[in-house]
N, C-alpha and C. Protein backbone atom coordinates (compact mmCIF):
# COMPACT_ATOMS: atom_id res chain seq x y z
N UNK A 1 -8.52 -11.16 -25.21
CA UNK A 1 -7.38 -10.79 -24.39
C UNK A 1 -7.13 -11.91 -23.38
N UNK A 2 -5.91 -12.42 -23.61
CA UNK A 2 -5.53 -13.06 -22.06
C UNK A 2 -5.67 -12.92 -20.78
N UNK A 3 -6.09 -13.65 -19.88
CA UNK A 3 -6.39 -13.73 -18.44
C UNK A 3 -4.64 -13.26 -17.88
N UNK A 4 -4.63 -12.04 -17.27
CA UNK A 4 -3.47 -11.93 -16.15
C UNK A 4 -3.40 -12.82 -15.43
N UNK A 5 -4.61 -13.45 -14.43
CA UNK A 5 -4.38 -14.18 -13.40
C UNK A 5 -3.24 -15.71 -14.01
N UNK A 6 -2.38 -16.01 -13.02
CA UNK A 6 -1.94 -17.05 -13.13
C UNK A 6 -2.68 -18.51 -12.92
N UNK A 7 -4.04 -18.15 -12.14
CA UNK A 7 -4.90 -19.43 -11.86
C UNK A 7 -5.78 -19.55 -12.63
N UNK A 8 -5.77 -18.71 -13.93
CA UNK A 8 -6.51 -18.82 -15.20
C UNK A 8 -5.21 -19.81 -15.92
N UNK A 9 -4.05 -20.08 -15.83
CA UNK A 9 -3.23 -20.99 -16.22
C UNK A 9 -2.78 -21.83 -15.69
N UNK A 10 -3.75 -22.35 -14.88
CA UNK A 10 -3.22 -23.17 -13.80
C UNK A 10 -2.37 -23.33 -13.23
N UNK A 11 -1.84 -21.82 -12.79
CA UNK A 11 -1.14 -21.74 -11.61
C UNK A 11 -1.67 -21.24 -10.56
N UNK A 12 -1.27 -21.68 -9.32
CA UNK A 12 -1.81 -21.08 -8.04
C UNK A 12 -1.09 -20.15 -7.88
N UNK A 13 -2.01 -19.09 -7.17
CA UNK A 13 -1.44 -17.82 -6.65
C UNK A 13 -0.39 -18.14 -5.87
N UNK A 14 -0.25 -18.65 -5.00
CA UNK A 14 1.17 -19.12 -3.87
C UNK A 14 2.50 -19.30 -4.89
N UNK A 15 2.22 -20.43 -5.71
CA UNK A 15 3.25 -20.12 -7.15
C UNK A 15 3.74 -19.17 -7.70
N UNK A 16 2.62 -18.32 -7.83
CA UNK A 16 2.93 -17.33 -8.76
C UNK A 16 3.65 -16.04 -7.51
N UNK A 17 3.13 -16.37 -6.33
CA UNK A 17 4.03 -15.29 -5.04
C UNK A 17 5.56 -15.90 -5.01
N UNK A 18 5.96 -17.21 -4.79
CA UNK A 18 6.78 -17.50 -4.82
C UNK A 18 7.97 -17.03 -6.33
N UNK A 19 7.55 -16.96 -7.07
CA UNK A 19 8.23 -16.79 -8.62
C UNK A 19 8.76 -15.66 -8.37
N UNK A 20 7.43 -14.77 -8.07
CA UNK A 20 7.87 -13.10 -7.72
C UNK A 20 8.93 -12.76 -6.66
N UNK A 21 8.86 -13.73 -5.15
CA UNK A 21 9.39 -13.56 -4.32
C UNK A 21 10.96 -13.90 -4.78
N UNK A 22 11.24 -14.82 -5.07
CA UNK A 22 12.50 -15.03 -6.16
C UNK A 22 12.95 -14.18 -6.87
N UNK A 23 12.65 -13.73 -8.15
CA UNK A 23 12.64 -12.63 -8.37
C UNK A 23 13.27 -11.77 -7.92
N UNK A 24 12.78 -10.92 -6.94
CA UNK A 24 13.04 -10.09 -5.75
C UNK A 24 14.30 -10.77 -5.11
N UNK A 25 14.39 -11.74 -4.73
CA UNK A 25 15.59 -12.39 -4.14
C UNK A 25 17.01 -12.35 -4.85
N UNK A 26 16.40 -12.82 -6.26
CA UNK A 26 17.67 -12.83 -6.90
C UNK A 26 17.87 -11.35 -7.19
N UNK A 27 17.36 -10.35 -7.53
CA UNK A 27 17.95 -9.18 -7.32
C UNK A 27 19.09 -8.52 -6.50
N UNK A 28 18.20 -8.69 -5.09
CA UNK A 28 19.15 -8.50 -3.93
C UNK A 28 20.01 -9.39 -3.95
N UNK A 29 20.65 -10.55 -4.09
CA UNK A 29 21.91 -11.07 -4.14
C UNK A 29 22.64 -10.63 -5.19
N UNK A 30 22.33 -9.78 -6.46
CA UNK A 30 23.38 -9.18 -7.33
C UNK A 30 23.10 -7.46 -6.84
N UNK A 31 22.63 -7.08 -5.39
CA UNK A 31 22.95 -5.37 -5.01
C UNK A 31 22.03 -5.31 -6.08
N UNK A 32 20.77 -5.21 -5.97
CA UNK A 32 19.99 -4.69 -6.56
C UNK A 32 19.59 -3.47 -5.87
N UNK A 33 18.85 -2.76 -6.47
CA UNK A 33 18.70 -1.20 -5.16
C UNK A 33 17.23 -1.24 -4.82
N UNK A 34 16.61 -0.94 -3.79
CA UNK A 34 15.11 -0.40 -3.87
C UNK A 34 14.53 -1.41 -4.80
N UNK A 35 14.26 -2.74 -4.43
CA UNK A 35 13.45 -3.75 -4.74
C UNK A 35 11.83 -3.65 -4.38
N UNK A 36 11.33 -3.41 -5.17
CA UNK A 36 10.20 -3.17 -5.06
C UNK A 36 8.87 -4.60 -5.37
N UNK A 37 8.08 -5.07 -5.14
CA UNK A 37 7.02 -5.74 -5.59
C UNK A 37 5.63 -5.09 -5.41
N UNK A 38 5.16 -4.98 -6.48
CA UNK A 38 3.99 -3.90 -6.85
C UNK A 38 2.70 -4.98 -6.94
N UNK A 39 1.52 -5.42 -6.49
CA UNK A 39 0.16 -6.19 -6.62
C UNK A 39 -0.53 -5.31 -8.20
N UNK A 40 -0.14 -5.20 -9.05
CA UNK A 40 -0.68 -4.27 -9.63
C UNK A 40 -2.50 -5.19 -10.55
N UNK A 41 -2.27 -6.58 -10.24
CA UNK A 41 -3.47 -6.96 -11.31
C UNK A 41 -4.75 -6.60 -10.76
N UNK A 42 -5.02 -5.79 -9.76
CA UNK A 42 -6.52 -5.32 -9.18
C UNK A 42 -6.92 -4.28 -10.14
N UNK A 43 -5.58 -3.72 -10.42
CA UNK A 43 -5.66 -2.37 -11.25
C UNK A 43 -5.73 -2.43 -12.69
N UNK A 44 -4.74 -3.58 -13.13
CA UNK A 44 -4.09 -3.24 -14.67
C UNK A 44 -5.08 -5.19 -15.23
N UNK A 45 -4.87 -4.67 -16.17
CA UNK A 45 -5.57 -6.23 -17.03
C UNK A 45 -4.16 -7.01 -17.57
N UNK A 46 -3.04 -6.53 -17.66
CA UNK A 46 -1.68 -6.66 -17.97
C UNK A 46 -1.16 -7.89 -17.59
N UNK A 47 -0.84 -8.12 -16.53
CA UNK A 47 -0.19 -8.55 -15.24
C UNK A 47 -0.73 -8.42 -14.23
N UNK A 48 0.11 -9.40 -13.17
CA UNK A 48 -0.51 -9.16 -11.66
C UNK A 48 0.30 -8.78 -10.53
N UNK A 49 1.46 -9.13 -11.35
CA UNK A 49 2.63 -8.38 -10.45
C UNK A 49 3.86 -7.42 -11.21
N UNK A 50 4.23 -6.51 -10.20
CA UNK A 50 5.66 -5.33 -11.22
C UNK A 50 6.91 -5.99 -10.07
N UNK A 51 8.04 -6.79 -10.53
CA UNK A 51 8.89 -6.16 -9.90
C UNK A 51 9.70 -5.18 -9.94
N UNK A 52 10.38 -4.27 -9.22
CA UNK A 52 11.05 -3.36 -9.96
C UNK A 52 12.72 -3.16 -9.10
N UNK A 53 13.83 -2.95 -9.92
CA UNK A 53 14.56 -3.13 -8.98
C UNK A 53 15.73 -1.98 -9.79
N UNK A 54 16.90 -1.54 -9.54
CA UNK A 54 17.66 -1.17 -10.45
C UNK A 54 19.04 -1.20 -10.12
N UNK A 55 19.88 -0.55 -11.11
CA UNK A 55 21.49 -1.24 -10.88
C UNK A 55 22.11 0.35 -11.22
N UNK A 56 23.52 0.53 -10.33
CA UNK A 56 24.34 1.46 -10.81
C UNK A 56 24.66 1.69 -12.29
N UNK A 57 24.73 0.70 -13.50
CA UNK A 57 25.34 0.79 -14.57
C UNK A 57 25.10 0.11 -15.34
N UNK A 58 25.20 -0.47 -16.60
CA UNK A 58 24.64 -1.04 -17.38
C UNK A 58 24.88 -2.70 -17.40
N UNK A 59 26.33 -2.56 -16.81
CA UNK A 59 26.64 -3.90 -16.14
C UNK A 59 26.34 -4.54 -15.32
N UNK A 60 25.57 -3.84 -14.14
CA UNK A 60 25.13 -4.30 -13.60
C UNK A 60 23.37 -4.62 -13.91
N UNK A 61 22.75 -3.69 -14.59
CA UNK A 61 21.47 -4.28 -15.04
C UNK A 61 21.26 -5.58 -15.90
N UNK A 62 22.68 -5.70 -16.27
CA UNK A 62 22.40 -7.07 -16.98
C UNK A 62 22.44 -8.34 -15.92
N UNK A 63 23.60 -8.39 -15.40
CA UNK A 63 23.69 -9.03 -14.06
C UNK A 63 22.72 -9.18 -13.48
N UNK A 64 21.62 -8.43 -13.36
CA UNK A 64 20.12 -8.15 -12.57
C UNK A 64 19.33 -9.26 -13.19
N UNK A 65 19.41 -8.80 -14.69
CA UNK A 65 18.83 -9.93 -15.20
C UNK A 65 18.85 -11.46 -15.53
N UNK A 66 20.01 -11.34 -16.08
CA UNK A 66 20.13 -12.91 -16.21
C UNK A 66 20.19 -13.36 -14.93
N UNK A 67 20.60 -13.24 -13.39
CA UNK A 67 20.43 -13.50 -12.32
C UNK A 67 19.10 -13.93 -12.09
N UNK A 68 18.13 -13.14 -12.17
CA UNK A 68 16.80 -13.36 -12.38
C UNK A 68 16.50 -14.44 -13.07
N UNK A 69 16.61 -14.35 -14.07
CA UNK A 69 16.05 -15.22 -15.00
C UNK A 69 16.37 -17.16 -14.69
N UNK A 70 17.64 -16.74 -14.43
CA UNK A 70 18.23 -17.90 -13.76
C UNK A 70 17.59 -18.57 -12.85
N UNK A 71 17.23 -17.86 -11.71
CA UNK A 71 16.50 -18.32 -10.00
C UNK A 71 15.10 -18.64 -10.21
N UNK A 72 14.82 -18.00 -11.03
CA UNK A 72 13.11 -17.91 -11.27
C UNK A 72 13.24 -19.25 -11.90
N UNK A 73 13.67 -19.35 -12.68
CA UNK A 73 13.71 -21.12 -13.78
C UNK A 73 14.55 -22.31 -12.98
N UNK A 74 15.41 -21.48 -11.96
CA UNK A 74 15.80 -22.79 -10.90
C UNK A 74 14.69 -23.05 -10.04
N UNK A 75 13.76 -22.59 -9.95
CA UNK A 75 12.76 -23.19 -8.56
C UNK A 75 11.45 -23.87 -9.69
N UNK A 76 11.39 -24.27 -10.58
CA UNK A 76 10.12 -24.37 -11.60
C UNK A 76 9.75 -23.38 -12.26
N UNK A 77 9.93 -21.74 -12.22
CA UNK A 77 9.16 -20.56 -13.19
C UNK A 77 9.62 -20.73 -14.31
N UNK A 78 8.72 -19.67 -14.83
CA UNK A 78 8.82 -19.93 -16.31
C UNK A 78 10.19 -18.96 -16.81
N UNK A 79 10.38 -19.56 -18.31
CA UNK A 79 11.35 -18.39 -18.75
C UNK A 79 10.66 -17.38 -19.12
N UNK A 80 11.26 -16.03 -19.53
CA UNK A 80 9.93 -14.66 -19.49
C UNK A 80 9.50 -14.96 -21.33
N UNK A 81 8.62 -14.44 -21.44
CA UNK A 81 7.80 -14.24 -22.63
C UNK A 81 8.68 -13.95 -23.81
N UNK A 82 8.99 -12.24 -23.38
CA UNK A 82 10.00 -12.02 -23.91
C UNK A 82 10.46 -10.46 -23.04
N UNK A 83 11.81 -10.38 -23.72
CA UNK A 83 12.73 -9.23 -22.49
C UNK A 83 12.86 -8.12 -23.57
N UNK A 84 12.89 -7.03 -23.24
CA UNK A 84 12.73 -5.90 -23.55
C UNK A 84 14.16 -4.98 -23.42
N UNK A 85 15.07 -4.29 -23.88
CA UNK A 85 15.53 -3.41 -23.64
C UNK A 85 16.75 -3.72 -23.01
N UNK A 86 17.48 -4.84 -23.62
CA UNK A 86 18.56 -5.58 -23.89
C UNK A 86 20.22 -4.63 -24.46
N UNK A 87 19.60 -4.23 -25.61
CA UNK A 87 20.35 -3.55 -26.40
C UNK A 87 20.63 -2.11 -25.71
N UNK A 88 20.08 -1.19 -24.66
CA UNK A 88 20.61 -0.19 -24.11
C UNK A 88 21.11 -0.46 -22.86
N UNK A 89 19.99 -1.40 -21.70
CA UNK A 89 20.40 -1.34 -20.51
C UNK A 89 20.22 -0.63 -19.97
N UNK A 90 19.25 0.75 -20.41
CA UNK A 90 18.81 1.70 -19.20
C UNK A 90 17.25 1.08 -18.67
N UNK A 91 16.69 0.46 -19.16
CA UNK A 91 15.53 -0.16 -18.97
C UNK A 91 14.99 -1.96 -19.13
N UNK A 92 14.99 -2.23 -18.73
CA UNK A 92 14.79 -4.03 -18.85
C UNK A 92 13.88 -4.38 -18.86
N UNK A 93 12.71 -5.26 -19.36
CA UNK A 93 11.57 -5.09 -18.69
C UNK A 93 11.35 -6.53 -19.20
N UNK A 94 11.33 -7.61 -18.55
CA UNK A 94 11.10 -9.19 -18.42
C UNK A 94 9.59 -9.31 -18.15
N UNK A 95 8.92 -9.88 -19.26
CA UNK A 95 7.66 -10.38 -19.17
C UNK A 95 7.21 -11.64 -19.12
N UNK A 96 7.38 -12.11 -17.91
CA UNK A 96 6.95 -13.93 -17.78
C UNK A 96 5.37 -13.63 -17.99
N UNK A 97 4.58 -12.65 -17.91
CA UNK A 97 3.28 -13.03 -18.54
C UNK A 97 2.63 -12.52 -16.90
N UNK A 98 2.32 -13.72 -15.96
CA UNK A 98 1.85 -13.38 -14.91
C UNK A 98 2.60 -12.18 -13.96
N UNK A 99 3.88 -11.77 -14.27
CA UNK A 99 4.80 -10.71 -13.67
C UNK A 99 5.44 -9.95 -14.37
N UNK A 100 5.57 -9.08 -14.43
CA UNK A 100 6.81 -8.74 -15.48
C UNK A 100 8.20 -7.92 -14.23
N UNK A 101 9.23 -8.07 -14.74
CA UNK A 101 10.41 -7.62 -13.82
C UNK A 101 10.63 -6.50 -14.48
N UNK A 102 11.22 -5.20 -13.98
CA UNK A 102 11.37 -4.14 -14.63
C UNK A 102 12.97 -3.41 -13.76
N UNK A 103 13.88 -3.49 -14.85
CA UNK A 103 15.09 -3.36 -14.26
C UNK A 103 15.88 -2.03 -14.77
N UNK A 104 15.93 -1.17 -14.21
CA UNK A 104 16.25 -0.21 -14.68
C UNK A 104 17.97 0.23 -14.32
N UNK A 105 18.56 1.56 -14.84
CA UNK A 105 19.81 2.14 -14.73
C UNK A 105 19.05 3.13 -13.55
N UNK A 106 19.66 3.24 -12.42
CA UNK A 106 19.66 4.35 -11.51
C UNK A 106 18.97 5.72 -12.18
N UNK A 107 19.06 6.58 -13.30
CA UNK A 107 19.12 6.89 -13.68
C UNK A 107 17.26 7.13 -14.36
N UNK A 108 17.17 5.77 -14.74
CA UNK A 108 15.87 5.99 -15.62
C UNK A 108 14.86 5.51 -14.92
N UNK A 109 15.53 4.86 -13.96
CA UNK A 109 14.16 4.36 -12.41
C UNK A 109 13.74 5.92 -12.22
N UNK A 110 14.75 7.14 -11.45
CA UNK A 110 14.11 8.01 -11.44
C UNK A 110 13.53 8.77 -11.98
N UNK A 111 13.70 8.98 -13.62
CA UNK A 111 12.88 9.90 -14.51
C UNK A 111 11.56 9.30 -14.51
N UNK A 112 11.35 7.54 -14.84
CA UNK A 112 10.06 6.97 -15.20
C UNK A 112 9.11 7.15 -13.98
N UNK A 113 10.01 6.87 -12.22
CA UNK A 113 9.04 7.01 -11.25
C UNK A 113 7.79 5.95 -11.23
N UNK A 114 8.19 4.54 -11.72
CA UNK A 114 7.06 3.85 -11.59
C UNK A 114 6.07 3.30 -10.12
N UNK A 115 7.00 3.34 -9.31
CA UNK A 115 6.65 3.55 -7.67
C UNK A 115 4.99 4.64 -7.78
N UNK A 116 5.77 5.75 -8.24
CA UNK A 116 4.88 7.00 -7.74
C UNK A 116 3.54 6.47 -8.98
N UNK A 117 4.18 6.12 -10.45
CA UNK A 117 2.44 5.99 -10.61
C UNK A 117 1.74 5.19 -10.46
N UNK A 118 2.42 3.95 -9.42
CA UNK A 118 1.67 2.56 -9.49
C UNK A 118 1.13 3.01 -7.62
N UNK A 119 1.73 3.81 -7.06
CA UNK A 119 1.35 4.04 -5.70
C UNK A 119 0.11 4.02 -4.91
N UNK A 120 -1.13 3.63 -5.71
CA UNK A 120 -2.10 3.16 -4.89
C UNK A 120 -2.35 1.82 -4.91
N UNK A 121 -0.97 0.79 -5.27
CA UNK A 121 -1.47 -0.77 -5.48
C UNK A 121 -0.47 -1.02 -3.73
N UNK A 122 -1.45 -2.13 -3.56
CA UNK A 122 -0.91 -3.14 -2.35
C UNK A 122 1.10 -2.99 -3.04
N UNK A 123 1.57 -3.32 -1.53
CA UNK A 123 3.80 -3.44 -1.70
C UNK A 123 3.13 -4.58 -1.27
N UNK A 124 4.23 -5.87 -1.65
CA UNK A 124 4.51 -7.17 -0.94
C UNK A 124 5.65 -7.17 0.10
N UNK A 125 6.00 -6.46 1.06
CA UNK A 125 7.19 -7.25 1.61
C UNK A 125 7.97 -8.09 1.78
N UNK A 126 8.65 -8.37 0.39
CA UNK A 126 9.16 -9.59 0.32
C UNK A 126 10.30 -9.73 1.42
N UNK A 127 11.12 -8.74 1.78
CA UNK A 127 12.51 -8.63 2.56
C UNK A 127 11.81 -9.73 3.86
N UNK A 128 10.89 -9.59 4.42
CA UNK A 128 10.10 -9.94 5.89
C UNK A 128 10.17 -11.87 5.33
N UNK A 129 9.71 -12.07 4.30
CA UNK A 129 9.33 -13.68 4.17
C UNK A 129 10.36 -14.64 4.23
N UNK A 130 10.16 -15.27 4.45
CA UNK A 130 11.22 -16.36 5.10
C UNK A 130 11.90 -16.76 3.58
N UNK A 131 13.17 -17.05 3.41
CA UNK A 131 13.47 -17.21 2.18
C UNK A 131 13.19 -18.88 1.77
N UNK A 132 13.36 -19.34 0.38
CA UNK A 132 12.83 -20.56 0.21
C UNK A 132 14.35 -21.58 1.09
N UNK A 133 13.94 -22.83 1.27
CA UNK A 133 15.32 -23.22 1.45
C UNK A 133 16.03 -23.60 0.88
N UNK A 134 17.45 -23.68 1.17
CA UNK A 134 18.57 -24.15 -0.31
C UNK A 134 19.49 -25.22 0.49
N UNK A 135 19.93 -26.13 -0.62
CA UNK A 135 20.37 -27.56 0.19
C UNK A 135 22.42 -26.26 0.14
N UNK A 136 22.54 -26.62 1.41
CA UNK A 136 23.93 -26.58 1.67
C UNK A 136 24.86 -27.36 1.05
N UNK A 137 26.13 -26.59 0.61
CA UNK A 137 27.18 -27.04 -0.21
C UNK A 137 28.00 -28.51 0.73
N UNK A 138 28.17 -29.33 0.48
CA UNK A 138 28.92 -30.26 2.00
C UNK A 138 30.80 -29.71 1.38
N UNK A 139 31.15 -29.76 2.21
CA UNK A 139 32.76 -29.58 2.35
C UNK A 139 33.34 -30.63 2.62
């Protein structure tokens, strides 16, 4: 079985916070809802991080994603493994390997409740961290 940790692939953890923190970022700039970042690799052999975020409609979960996918591969991350759940849009689930993003329809965030069963892992506060910096457009 593969090592979750990212510093079993020579990535540093700070890397691999930053990817996630992105992630998370690019969400919230396409109105993502209830952005969540879950520590889950203490727990799971899987991964080491969940993000989780979700969208009013199916249009917008896509938006979620390729947004994502985009920011994460503009700062150095990787592209995901592979993406999941394309073809409905009530569920998304992006596996870069060390994270996986999990993007749901309003709708199926609340039936699945992954919050409530991941609820004894460390939250990251990403909203609090200073965002990365971005070179200004000149006019």
């Amino acid at each position: 079985m593969a090592e979750a940790s990212g510093v079993a692939r020579g990535v540093s953890p700070d890397e691999l916070e930053r990817w996630v923190r992105e992630a998370a970022r690019a969400a919230s700039s396409k109105s993502g809802e209830d952005i969540a970042i879950l520590e889950v690799g203490r727990v799971a052999s899987i991964t080491s991080w969940f993000v989780i975020t979700s969208g009013r409609n199916p249009r917008q979960v896509k938006a979620l994603v390729e947004e994502i996918e985009k920011r994460v591969a503009a700062i150095g991350g990787p592209k995901p493994l592979r993406i999941e759940g394309l073809d409905a849009l009530e569920w998304v689930l992006m596996d870069y390997g060390d994270f996986v993003v999990h993007v749901f329809v309003d709708a199926a965030r609340r039936f699945y409740e992954l919050e409530r069963l991941w609820g004894d892992v460390p939250r990251l506060n990403w909203a609090d961290a200073a965002a990365e910096p971005r070179p200004h457009p000149r006019a």
